[in-house]
C-alpha atoms as a PDB file:
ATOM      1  CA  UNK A   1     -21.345  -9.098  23.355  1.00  0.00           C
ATOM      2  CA  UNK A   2     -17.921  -8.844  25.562  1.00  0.00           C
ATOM      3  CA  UNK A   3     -16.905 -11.549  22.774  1.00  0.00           C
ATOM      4  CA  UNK A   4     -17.167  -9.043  19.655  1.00  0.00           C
ATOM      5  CA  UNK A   5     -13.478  -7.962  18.485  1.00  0.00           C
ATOM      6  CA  UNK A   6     -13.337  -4.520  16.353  1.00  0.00           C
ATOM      7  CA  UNK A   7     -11.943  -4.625  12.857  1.00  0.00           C
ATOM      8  CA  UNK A   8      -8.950  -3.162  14.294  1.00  0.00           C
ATOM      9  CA  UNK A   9      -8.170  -5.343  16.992  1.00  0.00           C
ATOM     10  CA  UNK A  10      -8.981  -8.560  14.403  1.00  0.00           C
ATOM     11  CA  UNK A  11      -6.160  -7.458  12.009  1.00  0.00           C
ATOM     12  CA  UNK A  12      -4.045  -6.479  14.252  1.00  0.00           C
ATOM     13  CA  UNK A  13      -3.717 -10.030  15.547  1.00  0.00           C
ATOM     14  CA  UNK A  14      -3.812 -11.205  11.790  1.00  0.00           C
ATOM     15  CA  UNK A  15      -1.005  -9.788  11.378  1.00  0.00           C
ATOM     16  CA  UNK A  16       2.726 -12.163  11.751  1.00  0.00           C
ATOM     17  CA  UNK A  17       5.733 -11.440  11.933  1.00  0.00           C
ATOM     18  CA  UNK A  18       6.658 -13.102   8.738  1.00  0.00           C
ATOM     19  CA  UNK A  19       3.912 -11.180   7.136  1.00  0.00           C
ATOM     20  CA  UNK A  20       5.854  -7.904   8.536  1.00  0.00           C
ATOM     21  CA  UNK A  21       8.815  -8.837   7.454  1.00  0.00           C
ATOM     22  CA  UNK A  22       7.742  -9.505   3.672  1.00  0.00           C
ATOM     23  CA  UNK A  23       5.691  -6.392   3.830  1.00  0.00           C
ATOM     24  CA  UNK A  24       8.837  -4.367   4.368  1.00  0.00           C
ATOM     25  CA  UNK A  25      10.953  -5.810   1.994  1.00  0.00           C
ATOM     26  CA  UNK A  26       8.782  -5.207  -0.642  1.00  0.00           C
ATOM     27  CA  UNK A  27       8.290  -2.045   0.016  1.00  0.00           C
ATOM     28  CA  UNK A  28      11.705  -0.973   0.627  1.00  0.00           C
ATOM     29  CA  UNK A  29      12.890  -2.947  -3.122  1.00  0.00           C
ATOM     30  CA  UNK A  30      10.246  -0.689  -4.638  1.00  0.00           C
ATOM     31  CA  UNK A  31      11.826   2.571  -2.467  1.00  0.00           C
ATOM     32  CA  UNK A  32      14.966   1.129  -4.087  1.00  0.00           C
ATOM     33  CA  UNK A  33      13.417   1.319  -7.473  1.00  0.00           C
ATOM     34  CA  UNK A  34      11.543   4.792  -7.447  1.00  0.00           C
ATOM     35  CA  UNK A  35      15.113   6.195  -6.405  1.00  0.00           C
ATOM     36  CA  UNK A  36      17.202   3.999  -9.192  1.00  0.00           C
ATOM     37  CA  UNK A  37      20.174   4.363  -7.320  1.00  0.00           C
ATOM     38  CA  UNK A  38      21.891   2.540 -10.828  1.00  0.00           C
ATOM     39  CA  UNK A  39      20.792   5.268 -12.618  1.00  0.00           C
ATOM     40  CA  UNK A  40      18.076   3.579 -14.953  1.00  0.00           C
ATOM     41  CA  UNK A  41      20.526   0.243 -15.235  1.00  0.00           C
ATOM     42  CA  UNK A  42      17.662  -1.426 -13.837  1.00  0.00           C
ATOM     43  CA  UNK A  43      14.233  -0.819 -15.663  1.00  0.00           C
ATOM     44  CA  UNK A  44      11.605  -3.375 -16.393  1.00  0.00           C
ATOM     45  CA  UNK A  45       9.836  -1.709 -18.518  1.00  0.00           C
ATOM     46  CA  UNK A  46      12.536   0.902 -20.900  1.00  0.00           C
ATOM     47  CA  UNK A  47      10.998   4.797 -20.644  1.00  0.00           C
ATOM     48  CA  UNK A  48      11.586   4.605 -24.050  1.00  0.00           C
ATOM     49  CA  UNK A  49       8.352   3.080 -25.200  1.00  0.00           C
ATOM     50  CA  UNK A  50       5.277   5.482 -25.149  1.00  0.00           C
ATOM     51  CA  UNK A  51       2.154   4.774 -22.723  1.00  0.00           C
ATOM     52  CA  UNK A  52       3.573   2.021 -20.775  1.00  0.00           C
ATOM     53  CA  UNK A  53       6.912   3.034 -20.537  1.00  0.00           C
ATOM     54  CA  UNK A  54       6.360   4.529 -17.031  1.00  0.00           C
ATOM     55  CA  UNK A  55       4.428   1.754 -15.497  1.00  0.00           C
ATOM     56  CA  UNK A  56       6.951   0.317 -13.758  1.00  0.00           C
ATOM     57  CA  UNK A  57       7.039   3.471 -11.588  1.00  0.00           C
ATOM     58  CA  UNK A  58       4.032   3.603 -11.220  1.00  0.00           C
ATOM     59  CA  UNK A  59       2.993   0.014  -9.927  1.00  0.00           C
ATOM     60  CA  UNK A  60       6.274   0.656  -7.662  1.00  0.00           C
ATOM     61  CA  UNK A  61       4.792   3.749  -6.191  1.00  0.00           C
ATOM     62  CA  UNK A  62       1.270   2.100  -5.478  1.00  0.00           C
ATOM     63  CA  UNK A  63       3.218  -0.889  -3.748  1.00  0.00           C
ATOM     64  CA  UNK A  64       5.149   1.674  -1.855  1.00  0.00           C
ATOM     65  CA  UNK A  65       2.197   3.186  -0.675  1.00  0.00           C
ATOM     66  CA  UNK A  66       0.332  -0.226   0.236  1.00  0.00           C
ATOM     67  CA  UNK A  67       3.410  -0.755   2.258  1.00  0.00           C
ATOM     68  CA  UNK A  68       3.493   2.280   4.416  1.00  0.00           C
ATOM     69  CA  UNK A  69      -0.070   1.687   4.784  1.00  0.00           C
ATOM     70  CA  UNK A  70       0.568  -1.605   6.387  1.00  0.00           C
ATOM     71  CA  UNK A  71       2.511  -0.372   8.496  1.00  0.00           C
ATOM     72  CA  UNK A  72       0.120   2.490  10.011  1.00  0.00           C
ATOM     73  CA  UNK A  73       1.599   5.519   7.874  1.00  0.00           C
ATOM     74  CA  UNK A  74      -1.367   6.091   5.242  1.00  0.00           C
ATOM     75  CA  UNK A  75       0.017   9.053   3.097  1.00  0.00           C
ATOM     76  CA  UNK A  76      -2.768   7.441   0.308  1.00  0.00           C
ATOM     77  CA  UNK A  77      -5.143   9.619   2.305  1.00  0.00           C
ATOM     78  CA  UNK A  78      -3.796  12.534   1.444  1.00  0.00           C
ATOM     79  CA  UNK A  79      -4.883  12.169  -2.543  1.00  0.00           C
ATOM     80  CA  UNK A  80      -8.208  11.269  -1.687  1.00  0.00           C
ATOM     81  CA  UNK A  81     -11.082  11.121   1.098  1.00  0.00           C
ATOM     82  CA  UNK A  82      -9.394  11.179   4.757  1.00  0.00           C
ATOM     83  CA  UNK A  83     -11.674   8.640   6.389  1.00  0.00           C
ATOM     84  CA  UNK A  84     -13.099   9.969   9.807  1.00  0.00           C
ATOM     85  CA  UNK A  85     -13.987   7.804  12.982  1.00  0.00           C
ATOM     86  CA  UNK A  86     -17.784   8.067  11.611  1.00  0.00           C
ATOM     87  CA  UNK A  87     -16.961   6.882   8.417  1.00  0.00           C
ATOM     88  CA  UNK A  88     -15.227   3.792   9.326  1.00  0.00           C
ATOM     89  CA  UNK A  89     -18.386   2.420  11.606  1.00  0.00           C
ATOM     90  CA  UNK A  90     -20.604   2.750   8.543  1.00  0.00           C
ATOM     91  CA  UNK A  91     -21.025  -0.216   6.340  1.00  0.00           C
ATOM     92  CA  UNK A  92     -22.721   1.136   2.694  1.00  0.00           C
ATOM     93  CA  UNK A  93     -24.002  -1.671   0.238  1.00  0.00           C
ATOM     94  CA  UNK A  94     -26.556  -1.338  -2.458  1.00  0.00           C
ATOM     95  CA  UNK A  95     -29.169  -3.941  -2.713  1.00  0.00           C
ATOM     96  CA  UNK A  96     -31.001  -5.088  -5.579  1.00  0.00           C
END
């Protein structure tokens, strides 16, 4: 038993400093790109087209938020369930 780790203690040695590093520069270029400091010079996808024109912002945004995440600041709760110390020691699977 004293040899158990928590999930938590587990990632947080999975986690490098080269992992860290990569982490945060990803999410700061997609920071860069929700702010378009250029002005809309750079665009991968032009707004122009219907639908997908604003998917570009969008995957940014999610990556942004992945990245905070990562790093311990998980604003992704705040658009949907905030997960409570309960919730995280409960494991729910559906057998069939």
């Amino acid at each position: 038993m004293e040899n158990q780790k928590t999930i938590e203690e587990d990632s947080k040695e999975s986690r490098s400093v080269g992992k860290g590093i990569v982490v945060g520069v990803l999410g700061a270029l997609s920071a860069v790109y929700l702010f378009n400091p250029t002005a809309g010079v750079i665009e991968l996808i032009p707004d122009n087209f219907p639908v997908i024109g604003n998917l570009d912002e969008a995957a940014a945004a999610a990556l942004l938020i992945s990245c905070l995440a990562y790093f311990g600041l998980d604003i992704g709760s705040i658009f949907g369930k905030k997960k409570s110390k309960e919730d995280s020691d409960i494991i729910d699977i559906d057998v069939e």
